[in-house]
Protein backbone atom coordinates (compact mmCIF):
# COMPACT_ATOMS: atom_id res chain seq x y z
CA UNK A 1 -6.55 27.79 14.70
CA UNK A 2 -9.06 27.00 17.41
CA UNK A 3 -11.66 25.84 15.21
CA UNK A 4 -9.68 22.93 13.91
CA UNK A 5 -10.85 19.55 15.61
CA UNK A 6 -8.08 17.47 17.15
CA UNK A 7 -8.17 13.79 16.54
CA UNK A 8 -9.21 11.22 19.72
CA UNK A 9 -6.04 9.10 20.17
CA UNK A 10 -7.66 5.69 20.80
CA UNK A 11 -11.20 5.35 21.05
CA UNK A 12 -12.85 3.62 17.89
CA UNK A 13 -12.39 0.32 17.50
CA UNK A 14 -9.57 -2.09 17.34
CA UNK A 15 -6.38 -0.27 18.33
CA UNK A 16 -5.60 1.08 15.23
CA UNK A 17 -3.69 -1.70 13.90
CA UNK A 18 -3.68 -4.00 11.02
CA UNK A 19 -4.59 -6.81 12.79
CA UNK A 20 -2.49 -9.41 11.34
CA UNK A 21 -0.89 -11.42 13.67
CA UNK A 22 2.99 -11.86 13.24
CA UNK A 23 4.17 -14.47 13.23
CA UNK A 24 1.27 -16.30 12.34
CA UNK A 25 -0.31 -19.01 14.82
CA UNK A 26 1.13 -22.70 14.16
CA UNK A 27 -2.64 -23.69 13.09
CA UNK A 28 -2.83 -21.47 10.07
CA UNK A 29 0.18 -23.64 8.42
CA UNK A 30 -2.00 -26.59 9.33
CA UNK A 31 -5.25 -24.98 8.10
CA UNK A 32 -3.50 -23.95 4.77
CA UNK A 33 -1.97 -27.36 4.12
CA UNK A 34 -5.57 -29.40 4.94
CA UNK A 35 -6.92 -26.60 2.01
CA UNK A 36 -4.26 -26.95 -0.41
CA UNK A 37 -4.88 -31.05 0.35
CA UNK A 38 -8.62 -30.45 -0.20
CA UNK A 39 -8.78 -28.43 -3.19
CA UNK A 40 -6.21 -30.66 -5.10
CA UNK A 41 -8.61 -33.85 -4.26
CA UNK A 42 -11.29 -31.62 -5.52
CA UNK A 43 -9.39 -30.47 -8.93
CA UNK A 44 -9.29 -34.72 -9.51
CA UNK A 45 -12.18 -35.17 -8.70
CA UNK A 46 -13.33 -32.89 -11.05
CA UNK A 47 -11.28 -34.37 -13.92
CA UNK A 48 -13.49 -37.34 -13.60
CA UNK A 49 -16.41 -36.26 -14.18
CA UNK A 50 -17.75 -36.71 -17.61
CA UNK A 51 -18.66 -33.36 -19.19
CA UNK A 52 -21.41 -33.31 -21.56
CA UNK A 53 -23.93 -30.41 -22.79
CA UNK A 54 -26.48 -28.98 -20.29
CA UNK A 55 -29.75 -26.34 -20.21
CA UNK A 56 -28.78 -23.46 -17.90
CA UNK A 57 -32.65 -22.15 -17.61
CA UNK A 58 -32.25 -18.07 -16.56
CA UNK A 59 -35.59 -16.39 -14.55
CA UNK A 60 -36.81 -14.85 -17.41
CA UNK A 61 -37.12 -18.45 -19.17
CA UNK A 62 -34.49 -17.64 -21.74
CA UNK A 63 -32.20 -20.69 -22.04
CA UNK A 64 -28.76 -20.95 -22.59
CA UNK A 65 -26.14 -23.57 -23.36
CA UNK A 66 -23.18 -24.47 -20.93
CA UNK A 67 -21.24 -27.69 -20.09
CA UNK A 68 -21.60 -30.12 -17.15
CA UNK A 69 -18.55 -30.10 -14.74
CA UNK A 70 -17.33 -26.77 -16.27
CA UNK A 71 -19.24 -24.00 -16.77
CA UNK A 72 -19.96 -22.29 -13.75
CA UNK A 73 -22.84 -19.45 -12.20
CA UNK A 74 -19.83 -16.68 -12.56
CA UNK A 75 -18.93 -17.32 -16.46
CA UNK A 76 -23.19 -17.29 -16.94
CA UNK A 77 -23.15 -13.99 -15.69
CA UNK A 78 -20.59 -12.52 -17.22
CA UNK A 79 -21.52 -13.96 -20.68
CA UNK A 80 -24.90 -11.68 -19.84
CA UNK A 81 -23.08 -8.84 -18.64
CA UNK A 82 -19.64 -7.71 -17.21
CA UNK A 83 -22.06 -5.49 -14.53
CA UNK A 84 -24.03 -8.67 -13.76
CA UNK A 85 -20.79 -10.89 -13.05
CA UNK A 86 -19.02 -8.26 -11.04
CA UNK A 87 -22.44 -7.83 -8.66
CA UNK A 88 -23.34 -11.01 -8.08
CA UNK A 89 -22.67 -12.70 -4.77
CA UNK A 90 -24.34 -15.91 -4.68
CA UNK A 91 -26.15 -17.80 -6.88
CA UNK A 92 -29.36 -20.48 -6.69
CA UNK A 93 -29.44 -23.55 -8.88
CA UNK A 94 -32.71 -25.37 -8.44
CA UNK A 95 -33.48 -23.02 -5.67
CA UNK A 96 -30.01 -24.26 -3.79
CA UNK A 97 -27.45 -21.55 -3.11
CA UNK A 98 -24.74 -22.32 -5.15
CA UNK A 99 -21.21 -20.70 -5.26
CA UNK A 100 -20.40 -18.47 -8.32
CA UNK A 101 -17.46 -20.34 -8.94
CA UNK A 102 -18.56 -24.20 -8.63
CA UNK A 103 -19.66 -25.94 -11.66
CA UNK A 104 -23.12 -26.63 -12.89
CA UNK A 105 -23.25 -30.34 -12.79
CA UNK A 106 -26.78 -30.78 -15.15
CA UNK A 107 -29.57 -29.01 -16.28
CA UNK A 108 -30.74 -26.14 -14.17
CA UNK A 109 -32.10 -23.15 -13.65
CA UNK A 110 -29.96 -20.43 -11.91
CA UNK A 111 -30.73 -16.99 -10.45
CA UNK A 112 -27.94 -14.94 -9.49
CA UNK A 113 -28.25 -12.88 -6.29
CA UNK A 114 -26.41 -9.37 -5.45
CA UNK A 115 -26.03 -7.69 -2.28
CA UNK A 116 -29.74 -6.19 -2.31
CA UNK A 117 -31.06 -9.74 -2.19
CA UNK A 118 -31.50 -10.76 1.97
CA UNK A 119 -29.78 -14.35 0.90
CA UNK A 120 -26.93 -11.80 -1.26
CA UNK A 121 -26.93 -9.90 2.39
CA UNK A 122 -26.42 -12.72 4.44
CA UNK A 123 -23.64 -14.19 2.44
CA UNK A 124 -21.41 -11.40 1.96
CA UNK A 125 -21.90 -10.66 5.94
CA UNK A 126 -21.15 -14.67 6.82
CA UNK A 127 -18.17 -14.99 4.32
């Protein structure tokens, strides 16, 4: 009985709430309206883009074959591995980060980062 520890009420960091404000400011409407705008114009312009077939180069040299406009760094990794796909953070086309989920547009050459990488670091602790 006098062994056990009590808990600190307080102390720590944040209150001890969830931290999601209710109701929610009038901006985040606005915000999610201007992305839902956005992404839509995106989607289009997306479907114009002709798609033809492209070189995805990988660091070892090995080449593989994708599509322009739709295959993107994510479905690369995961067609190497599940483990690979699942880990990787970032990627770098033609030494550009590149997000997992945008599509390769031509020929390239892609690396795909992880969270032991200091550019995998600093994206996970920016996003």
């Amino acid at each position: 009985k006098g062994n056990k520890k009590e808990k600190k009420k307080g102390g720590g960091g944040g209150g001890g709430g969830t931290g999601e404000l209710s109701p929610w400011p009038s901006y985040i409407q606005d915000r999610l309206v201007m992305f839902d705008r956005l992404y839509l114009e995106y989607e289009q312009y997306l479907q114009t883009r002709e798609r033809k077939p492209i070189k995805i180069t990988l660091p070892d040299g090995k080449e593989i074959e994708g599509e322009s406009w739709t295959t993107t760094p994510f479905e690369v990794a995961r067609g190497i591995s599940e483990g690979l796909a699942n880990n990787s953070v970032i990627s770098k086309v033609d030494g550009v980060l590149w997000d997992l989920e945008r599509p390769l547009e031509r020929d390239c050459s892609i690396e795909l980062l992880n969270f032991t990488s200091k550019e995998g670091k600093e994206v996970f602790w920016h996003s």
